[in-house]
PDB file of N, CA and C in Angstrom:
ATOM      1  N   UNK A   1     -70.233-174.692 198.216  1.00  0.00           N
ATOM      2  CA  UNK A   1     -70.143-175.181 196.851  1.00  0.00           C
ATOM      3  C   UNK A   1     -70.398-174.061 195.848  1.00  0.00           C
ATOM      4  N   UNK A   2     -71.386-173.406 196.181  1.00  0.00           N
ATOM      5  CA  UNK A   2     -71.872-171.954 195.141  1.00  0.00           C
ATOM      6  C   UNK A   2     -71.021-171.359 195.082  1.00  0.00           C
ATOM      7  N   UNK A   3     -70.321-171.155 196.406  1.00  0.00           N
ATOM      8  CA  UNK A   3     -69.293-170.315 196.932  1.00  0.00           C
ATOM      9  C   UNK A   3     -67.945-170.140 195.800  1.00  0.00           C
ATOM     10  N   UNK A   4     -67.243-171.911 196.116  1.00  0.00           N
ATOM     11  CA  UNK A   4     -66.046-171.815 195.189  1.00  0.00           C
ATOM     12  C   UNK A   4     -67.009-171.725 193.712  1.00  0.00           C
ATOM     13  N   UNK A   5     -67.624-172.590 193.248  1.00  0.00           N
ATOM     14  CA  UNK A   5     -67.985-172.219 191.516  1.00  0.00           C
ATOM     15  C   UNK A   5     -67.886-170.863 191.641  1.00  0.00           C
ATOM     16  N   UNK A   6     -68.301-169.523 192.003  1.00  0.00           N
ATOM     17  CA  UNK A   6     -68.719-168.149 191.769  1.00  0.00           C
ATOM     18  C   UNK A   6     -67.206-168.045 191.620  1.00  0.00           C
ATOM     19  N   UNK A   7     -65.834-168.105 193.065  1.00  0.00           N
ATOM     20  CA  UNK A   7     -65.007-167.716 193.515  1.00  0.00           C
ATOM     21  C   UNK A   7     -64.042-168.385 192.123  1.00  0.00           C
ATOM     22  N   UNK A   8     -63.868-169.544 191.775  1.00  0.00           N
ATOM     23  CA  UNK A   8     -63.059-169.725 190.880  1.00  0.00           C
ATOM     24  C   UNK A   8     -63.148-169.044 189.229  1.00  0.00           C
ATOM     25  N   UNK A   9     -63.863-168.842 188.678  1.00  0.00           N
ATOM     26  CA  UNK A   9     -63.839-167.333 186.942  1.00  0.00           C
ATOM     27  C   UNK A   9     -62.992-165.939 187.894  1.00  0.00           C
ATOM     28  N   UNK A  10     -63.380-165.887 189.014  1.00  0.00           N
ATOM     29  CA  UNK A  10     -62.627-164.170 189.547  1.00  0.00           C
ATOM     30  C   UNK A  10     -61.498-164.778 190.026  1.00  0.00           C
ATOM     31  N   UNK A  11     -60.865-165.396 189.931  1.00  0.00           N
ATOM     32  CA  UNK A  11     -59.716-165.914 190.610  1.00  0.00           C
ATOM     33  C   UNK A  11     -58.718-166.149 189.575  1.00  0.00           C
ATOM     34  N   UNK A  12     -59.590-166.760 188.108  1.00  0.00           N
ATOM     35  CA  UNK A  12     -58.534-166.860 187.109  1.00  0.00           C
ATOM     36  C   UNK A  12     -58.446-165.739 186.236  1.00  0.00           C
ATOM     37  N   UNK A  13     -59.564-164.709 186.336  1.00  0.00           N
ATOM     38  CA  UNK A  13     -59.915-163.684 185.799  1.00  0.00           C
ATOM     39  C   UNK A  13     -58.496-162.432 186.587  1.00  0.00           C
ATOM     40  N   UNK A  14     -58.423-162.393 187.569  1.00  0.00           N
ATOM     41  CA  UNK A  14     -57.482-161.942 188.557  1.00  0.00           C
ATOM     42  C   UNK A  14     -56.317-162.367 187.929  1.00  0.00           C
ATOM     43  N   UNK A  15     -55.343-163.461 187.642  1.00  0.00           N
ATOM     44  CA  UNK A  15     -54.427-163.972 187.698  1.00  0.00           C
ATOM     45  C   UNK A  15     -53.910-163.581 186.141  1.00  0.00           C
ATOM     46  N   UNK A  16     -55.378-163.812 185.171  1.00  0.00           N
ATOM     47  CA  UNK A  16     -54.642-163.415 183.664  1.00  0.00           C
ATOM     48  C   UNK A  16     -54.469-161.805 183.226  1.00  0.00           C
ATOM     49  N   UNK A  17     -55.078-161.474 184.298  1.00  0.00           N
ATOM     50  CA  UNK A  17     -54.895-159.882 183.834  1.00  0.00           C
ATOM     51  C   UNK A  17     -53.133-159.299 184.598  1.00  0.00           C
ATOM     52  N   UNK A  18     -52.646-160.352 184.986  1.00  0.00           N
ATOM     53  CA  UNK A  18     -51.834-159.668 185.509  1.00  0.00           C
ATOM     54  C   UNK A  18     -50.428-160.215 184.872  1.00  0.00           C
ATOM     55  N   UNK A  19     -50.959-161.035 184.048  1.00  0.00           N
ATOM     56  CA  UNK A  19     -50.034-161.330 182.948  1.00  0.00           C
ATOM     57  C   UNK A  19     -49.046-160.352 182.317  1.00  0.00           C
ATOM     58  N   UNK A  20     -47.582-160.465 181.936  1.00  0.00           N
ATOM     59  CA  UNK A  20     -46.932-159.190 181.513  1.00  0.00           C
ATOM     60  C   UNK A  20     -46.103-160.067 180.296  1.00  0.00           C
ATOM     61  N   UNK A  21     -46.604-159.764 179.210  1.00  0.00           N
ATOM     62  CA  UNK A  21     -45.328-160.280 178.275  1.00  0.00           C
ATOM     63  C   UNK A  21     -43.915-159.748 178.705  1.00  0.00           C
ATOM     64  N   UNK A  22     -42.726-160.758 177.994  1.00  0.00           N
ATOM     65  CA  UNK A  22     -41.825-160.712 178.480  1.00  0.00           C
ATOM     66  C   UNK A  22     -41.167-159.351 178.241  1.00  0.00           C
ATOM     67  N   UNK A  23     -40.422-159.013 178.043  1.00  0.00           N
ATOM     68  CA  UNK A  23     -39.663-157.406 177.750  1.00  0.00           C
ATOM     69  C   UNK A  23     -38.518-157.235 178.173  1.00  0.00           C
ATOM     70  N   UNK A  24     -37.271-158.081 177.393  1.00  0.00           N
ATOM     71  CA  UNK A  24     -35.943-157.735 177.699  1.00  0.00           C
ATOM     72  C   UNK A  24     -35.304-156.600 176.277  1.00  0.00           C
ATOM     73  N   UNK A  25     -36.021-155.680 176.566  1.00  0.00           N
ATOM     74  CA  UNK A  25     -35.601-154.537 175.193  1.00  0.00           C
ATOM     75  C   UNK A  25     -34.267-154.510 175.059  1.00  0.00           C
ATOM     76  N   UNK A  26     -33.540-153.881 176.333  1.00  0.00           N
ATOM     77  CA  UNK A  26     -31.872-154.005 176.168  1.00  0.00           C
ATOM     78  C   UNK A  26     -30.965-155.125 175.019  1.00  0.00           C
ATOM     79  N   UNK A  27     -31.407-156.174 175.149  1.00  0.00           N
ATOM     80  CA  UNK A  27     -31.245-157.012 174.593  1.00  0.00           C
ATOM     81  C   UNK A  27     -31.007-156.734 172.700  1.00  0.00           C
ATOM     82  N   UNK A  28     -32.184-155.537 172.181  1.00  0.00           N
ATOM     83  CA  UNK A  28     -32.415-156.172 171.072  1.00  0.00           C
ATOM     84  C   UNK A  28     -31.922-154.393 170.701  1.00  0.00           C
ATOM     85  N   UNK A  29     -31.204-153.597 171.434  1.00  0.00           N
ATOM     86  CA  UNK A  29     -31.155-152.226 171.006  1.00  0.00           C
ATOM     87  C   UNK A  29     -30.347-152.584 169.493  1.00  0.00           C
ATOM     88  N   UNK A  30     -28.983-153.163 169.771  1.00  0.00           N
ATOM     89  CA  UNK A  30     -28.604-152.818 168.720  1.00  0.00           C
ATOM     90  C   UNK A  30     -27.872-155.000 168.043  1.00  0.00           C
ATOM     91  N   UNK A  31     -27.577-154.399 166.913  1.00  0.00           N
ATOM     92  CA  UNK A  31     -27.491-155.685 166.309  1.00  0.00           C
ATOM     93  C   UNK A  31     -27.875-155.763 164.498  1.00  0.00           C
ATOM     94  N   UNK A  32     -27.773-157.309 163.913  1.00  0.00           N
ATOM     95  CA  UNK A  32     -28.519-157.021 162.790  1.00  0.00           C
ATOM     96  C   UNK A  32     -29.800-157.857 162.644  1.00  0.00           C
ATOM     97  N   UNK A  33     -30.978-157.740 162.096  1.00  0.00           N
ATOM     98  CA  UNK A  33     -31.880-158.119 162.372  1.00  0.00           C
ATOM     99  C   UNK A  33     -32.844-158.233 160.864  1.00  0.00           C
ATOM    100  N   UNK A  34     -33.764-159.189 160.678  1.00  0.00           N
ATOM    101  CA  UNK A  34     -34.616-159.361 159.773  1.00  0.00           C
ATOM    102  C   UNK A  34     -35.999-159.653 160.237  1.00  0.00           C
ATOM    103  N   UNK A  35     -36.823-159.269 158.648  1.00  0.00           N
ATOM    104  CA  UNK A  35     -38.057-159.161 159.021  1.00  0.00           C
ATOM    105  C   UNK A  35     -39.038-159.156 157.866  1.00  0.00           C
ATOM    106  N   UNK A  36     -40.001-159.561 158.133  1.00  0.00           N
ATOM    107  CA  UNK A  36     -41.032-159.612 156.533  1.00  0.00           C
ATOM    108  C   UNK A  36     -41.857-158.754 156.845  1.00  0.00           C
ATOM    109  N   UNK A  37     -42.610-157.916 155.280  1.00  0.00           N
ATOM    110  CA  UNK A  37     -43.102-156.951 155.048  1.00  0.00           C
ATOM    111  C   UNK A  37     -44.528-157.599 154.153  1.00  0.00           C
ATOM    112  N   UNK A  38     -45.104-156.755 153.884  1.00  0.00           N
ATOM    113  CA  UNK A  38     -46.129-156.939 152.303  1.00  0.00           C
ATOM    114  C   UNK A  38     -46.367-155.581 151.955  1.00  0.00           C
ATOM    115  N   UNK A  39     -46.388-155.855 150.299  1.00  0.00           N
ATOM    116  CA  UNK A  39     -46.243-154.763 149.611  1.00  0.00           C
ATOM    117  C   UNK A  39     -47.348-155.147 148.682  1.00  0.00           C
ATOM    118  N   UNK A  40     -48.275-154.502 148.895  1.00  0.00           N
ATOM    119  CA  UNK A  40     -49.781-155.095 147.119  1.00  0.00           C
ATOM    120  C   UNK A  40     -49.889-156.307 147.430  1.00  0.00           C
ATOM    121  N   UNK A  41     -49.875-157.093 148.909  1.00  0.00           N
ATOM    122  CA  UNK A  41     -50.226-158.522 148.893  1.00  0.00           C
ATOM    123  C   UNK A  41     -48.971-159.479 148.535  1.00  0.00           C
ATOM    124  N   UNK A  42     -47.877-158.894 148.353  1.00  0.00           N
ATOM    125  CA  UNK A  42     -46.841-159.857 148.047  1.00  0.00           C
ATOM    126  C   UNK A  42     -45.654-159.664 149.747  1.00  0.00           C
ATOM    127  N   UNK A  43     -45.336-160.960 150.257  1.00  0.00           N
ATOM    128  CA  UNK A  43     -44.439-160.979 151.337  1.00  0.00           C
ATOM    129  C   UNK A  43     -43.319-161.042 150.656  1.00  0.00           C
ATOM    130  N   UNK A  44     -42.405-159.692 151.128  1.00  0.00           N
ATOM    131  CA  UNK A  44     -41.173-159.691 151.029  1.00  0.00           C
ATOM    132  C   UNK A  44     -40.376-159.849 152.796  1.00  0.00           C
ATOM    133  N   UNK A  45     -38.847-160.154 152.205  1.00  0.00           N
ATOM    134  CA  UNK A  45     -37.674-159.782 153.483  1.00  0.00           C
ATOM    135  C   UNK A  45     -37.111-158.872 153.643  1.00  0.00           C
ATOM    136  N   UNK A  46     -37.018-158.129 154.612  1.00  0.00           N
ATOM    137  CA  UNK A  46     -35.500-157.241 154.702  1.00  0.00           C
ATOM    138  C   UNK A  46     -34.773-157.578 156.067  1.00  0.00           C
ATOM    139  N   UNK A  47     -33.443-156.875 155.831  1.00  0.00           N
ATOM    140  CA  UNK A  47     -32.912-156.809 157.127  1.00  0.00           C
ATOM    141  C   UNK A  47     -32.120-155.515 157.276  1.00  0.00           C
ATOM    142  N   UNK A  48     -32.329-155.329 158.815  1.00  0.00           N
ATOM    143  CA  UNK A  48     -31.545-153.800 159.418  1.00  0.00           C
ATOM    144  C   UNK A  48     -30.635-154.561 160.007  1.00  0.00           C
ATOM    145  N   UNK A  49     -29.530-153.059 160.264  1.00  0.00           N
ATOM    146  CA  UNK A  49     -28.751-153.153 161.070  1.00  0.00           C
ATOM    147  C   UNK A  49     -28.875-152.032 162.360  1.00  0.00           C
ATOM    148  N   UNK A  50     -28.924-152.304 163.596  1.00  0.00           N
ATOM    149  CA  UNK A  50     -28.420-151.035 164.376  1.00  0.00           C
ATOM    150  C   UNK A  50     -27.984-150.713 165.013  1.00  0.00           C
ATOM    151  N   UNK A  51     -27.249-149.644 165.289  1.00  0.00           N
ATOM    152  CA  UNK A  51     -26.285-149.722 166.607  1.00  0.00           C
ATOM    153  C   UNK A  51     -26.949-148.817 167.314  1.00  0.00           C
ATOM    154  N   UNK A  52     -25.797-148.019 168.524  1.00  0.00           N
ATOM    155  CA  UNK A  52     -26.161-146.568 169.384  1.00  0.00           C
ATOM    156  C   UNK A  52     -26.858-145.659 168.352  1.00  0.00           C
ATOM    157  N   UNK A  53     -26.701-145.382 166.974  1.00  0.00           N
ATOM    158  CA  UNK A  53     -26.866-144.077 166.457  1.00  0.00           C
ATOM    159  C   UNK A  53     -27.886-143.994 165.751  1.00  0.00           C
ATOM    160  N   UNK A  54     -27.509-145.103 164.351  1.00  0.00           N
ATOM    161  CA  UNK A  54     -28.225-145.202 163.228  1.00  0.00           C
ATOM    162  C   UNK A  54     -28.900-146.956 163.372  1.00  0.00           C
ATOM    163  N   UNK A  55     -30.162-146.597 162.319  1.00  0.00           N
ATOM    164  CA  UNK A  55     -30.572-147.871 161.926  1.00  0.00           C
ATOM    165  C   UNK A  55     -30.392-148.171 160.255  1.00  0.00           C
ATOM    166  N   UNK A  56     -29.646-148.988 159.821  1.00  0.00           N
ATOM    167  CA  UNK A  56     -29.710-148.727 158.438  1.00  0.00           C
ATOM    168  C   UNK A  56     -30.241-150.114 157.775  1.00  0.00           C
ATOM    169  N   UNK A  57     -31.486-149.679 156.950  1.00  0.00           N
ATOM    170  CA  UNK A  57     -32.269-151.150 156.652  1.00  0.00           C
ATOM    171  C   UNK A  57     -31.864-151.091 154.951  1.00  0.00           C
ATOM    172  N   UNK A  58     -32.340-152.529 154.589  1.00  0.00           N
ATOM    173  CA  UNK A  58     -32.068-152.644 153.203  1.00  0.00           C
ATOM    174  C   UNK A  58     -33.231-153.570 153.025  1.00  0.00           C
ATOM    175  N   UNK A  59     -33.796-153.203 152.131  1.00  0.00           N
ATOM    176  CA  UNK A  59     -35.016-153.875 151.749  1.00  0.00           C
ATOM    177  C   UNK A  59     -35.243-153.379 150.167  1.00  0.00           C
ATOM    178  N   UNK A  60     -35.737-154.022 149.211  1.00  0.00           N
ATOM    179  CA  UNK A  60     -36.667-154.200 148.368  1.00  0.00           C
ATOM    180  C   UNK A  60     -35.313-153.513 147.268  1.00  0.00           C
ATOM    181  N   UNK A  61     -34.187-153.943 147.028  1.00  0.00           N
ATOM    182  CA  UNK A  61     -33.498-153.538 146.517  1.00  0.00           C
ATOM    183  C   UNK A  61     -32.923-151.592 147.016  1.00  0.00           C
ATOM    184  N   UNK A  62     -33.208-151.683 148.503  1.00  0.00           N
ATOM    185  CA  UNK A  62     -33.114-150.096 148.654  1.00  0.00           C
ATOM    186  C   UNK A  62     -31.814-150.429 149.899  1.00  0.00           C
ATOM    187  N   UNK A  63     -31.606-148.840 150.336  1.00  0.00           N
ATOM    188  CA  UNK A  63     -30.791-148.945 151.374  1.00  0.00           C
ATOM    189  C   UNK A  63     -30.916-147.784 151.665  1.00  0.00           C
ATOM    190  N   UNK A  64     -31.536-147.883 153.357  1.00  0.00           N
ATOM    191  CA  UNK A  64     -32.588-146.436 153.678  1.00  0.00           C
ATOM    192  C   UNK A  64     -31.787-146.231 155.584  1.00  0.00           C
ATOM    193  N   UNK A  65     -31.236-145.248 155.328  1.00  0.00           N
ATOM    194  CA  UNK A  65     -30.503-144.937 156.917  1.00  0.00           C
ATOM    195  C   UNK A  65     -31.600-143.795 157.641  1.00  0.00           C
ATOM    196  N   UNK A  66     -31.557-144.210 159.122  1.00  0.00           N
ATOM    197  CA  UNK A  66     -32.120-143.014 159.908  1.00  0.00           C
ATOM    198  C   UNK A  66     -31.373-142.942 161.062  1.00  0.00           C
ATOM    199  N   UNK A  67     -31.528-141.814 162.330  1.00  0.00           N
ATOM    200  CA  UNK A  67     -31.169-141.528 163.479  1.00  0.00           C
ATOM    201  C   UNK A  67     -31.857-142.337 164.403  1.00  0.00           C
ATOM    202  N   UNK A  68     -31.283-143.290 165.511  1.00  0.00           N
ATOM    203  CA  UNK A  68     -32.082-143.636 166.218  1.00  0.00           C
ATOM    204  C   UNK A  68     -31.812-143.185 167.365  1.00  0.00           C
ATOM    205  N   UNK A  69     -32.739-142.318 168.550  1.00  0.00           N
ATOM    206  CA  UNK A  69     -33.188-141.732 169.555  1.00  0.00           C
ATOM    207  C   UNK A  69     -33.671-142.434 170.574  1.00  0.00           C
ATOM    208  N   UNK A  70     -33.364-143.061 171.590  1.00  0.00           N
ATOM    209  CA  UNK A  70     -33.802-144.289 172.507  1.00  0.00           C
ATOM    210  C   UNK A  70     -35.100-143.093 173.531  1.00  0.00           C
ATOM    211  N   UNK A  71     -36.136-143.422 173.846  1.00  0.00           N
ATOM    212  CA  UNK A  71     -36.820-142.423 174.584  1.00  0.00           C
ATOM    213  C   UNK A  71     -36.903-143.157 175.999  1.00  0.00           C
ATOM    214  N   UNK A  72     -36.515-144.254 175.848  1.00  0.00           N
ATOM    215  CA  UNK A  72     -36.459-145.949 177.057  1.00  0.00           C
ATOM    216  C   UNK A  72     -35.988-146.682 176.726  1.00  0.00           C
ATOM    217  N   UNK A  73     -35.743-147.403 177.652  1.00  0.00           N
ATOM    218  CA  UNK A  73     -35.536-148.653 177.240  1.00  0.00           C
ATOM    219  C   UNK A  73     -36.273-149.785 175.977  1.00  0.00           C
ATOM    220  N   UNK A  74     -37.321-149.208 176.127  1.00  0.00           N
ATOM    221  CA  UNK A  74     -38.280-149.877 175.071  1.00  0.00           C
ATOM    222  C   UNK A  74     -39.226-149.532 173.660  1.00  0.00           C
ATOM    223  N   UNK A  75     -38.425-147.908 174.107  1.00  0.00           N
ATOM    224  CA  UNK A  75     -38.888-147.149 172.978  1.00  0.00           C
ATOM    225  C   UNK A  75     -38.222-146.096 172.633  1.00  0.00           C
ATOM    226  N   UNK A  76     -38.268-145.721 170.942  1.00  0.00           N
ATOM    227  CA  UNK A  76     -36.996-145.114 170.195  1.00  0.00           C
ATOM    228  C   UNK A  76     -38.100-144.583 169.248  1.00  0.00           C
ATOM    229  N   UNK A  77     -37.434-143.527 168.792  1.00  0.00           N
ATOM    230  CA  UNK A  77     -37.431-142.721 167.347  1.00  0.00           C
ATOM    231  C   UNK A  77     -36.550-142.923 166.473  1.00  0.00           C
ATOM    232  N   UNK A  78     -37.014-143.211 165.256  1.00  0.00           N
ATOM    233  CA  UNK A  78     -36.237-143.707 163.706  1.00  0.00           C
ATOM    234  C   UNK A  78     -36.682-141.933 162.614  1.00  0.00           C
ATOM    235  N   UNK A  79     -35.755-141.562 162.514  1.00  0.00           N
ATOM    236  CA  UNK A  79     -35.530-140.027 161.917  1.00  0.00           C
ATOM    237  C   UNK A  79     -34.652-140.178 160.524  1.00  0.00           C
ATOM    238  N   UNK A  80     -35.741-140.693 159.337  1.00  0.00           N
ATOM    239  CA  UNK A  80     -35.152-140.512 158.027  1.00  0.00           C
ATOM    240  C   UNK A  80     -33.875-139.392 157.670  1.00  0.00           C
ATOM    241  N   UNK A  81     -32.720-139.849 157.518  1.00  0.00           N
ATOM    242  CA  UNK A  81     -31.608-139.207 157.397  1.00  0.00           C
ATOM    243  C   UNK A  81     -32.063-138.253 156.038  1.00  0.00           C
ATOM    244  N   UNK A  82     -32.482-138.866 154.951  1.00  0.00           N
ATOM    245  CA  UNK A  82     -32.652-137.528 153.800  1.00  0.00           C
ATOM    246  C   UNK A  82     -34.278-137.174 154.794  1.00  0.00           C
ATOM    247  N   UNK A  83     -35.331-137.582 154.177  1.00  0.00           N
ATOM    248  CA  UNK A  83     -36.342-137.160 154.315  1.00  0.00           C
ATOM    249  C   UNK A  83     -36.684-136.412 155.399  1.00  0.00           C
ATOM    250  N   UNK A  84     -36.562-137.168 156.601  1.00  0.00           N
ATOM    251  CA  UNK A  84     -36.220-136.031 158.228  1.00  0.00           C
ATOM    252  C   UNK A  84     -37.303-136.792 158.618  1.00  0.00           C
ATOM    253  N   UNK A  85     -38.716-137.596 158.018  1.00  0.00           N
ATOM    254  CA  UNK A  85     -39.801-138.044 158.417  1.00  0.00           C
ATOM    255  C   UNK A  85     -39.316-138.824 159.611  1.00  0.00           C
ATOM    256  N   UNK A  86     -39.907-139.200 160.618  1.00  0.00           N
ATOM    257  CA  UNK A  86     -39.933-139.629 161.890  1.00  0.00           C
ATOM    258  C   UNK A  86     -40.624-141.158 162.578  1.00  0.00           C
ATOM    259  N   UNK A  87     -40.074-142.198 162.745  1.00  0.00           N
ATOM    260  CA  UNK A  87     -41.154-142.974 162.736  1.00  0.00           C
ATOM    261  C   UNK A  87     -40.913-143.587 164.609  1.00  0.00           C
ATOM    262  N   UNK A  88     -42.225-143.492 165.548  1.00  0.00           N
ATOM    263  CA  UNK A  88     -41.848-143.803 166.341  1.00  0.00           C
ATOM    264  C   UNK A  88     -42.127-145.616 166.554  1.00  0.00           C
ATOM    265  N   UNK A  89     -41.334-146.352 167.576  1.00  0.00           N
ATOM    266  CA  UNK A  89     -40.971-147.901 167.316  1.00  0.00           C
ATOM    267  C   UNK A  89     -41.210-147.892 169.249  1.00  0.00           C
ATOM    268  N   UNK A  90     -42.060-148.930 169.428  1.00  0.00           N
ATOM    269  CA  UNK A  90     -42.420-149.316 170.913  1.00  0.00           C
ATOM    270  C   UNK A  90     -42.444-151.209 170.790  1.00  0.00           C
ATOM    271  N   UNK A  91     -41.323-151.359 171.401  1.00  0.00           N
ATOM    272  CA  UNK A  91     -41.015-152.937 171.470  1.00  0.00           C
ATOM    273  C   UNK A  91     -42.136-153.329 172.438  1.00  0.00           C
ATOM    274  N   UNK A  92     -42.724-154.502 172.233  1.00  0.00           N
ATOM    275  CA  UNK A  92     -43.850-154.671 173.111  1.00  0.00           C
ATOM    276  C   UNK A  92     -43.650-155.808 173.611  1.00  0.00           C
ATOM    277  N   UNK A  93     -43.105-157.253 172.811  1.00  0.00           N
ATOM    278  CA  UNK A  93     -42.712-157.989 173.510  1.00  0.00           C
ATOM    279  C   UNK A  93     -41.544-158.851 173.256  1.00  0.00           C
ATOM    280  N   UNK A  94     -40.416-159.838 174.252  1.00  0.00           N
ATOM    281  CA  UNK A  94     -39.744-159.810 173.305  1.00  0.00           C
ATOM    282  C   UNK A  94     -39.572-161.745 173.449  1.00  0.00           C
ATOM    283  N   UNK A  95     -38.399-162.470 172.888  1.00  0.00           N
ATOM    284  CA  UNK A  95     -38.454-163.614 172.931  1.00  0.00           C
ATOM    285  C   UNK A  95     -36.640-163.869 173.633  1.00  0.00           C
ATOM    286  N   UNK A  96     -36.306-165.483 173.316  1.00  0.00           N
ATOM    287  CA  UNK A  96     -34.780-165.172 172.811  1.00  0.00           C
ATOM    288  C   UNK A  96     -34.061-164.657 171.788  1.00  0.00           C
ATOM    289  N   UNK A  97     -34.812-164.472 170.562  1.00  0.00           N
ATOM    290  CA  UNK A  97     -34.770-164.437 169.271  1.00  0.00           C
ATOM    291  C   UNK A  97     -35.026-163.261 168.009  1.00  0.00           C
ATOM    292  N   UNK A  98     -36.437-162.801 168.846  1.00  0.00           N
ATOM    293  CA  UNK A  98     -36.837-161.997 168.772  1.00  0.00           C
ATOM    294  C   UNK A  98     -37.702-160.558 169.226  1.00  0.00           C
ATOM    295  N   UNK A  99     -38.188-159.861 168.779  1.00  0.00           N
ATOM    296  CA  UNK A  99     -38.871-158.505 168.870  1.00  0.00           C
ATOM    297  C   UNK A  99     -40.693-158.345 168.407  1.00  0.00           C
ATOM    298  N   UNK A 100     -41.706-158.148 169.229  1.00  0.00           N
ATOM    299  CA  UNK A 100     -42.707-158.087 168.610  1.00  0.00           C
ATOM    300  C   UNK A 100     -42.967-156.357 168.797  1.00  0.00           C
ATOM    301  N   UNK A 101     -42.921-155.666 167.598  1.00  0.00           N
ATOM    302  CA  UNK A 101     -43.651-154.394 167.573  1.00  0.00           C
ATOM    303  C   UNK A 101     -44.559-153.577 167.683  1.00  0.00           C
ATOM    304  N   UNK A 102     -44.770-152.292 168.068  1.00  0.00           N
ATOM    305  CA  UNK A 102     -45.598-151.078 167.135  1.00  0.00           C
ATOM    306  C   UNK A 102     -45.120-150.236 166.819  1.00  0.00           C
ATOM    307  N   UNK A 103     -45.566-149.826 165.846  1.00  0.00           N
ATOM    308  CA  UNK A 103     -45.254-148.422 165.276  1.00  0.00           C
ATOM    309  C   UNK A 103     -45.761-147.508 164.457  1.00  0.00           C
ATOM    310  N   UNK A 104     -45.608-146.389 164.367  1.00  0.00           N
ATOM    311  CA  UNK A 104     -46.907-145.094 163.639  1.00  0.00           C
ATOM    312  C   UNK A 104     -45.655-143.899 163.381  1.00  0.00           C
ATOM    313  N   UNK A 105     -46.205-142.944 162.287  1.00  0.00           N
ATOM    314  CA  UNK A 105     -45.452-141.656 162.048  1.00  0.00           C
ATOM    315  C   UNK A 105     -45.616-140.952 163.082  1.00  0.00           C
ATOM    316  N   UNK A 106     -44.722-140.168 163.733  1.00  0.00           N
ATOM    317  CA  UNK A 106     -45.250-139.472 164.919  1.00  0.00           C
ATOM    318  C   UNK A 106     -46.169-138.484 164.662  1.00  0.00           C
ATOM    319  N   UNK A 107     -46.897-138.604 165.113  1.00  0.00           N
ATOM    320  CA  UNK A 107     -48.137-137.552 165.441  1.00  0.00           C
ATOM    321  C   UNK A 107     -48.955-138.237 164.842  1.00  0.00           C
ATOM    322  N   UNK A 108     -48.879-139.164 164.193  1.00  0.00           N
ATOM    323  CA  UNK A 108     -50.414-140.178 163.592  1.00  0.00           C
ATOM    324  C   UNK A 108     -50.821-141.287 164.809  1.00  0.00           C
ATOM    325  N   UNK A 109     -52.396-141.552 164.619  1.00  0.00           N
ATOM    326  CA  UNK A 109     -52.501-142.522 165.783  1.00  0.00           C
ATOM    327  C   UNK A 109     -52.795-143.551 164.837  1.00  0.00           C
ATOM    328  N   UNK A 110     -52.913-143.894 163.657  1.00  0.00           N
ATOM    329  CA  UNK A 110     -52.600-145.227 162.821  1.00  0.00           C
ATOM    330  C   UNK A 110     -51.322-146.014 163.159  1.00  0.00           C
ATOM    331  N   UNK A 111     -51.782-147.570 164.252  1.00  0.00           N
ATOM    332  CA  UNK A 111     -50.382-148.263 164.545  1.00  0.00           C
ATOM    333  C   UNK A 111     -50.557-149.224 163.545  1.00  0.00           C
ATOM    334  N   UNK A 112     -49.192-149.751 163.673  1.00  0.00           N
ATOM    335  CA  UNK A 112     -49.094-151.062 162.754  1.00  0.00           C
ATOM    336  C   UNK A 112     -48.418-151.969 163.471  1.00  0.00           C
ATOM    337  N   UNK A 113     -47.965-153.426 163.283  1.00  0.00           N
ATOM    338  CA  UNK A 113     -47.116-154.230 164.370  1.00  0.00           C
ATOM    339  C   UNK A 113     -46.726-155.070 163.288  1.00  0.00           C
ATOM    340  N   UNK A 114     -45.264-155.447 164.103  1.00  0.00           N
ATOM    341  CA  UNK A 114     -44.330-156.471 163.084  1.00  0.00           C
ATOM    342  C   UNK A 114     -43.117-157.432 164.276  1.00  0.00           C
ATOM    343  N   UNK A 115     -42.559-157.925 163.465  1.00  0.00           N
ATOM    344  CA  UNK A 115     -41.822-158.704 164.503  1.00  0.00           C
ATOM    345  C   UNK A 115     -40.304-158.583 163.790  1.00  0.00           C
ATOM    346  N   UNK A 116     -39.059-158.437 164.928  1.00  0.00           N
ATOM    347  CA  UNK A 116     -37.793-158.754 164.263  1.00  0.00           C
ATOM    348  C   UNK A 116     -36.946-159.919 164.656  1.00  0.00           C
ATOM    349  N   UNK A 117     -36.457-160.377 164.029  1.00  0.00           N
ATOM    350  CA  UNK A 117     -35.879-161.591 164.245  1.00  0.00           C
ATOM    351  C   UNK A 117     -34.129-160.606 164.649  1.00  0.00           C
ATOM    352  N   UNK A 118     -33.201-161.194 165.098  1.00  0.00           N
ATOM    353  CA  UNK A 118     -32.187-160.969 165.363  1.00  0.00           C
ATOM    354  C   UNK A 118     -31.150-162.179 165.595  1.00  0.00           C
ATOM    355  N   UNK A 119     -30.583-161.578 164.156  1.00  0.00           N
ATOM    356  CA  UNK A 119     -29.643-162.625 163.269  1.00  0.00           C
ATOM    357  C   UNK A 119     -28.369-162.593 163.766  1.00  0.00           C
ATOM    358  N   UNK A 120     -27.631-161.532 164.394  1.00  0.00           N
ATOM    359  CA  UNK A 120     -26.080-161.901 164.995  1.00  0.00           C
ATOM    360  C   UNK A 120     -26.107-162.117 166.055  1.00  0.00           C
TER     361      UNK A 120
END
């Protein structure tokens, strides 16, 4: 009786660590896609588009293109076409629908996370 009570917490303890969110990245390389932001506390929308090359987003009355660099399947570099700044993007999990993120300037270890929806 001691036995199973002790044996059952390491048994479920065992089972949730081996949990793997889902991760069909292929899926979400390219396409067009939306997503909410905050700016000073106010939620805005945008939406990208991307294919093999470029990602080109439009948000906040802007329209901002970069290079995209696949490093995996599940992770890419976004390379500001004027600016050259670099932002790296690690899909972490995904849905039917959508994309849950991270991402940081390369060489910063400040992450941030967001989610994309994928509209076509």
């Amino acid at each position: 009786m001691i036995r199973s009570i002790l044996l059952a917490p390491l048994i479920c303890l065992i089972f949730s660590s081996c949990y793997q969110p889902e991760r069909n990245c292929t899926d979400f390389k390219t396409g067009t896609f939306s997503f909410d932001y905050e700016i000073n506390g106010e939620t805005k929308s945008g939406t990208f588009t991307r294919d093999d090359r470029y990602s080109i987003d439009y948000y906040d009355n802007k329209i901002d293109s970069a290079t995209v660099k696949w490093v995996n399947d599940c992770e890419f570099i976004l390379q500001d076409v004027k600016t050259k700044n670099s932002i790296q993007m690690k899909i972490l999990s995904t849905t039917e629908k959508s994309y849950t993120f991270e991402y940081n300037k390369v060489g910063a270890s400040k992450k941030a996370r967001g989610t994309a929806f994928k509209t076509d």
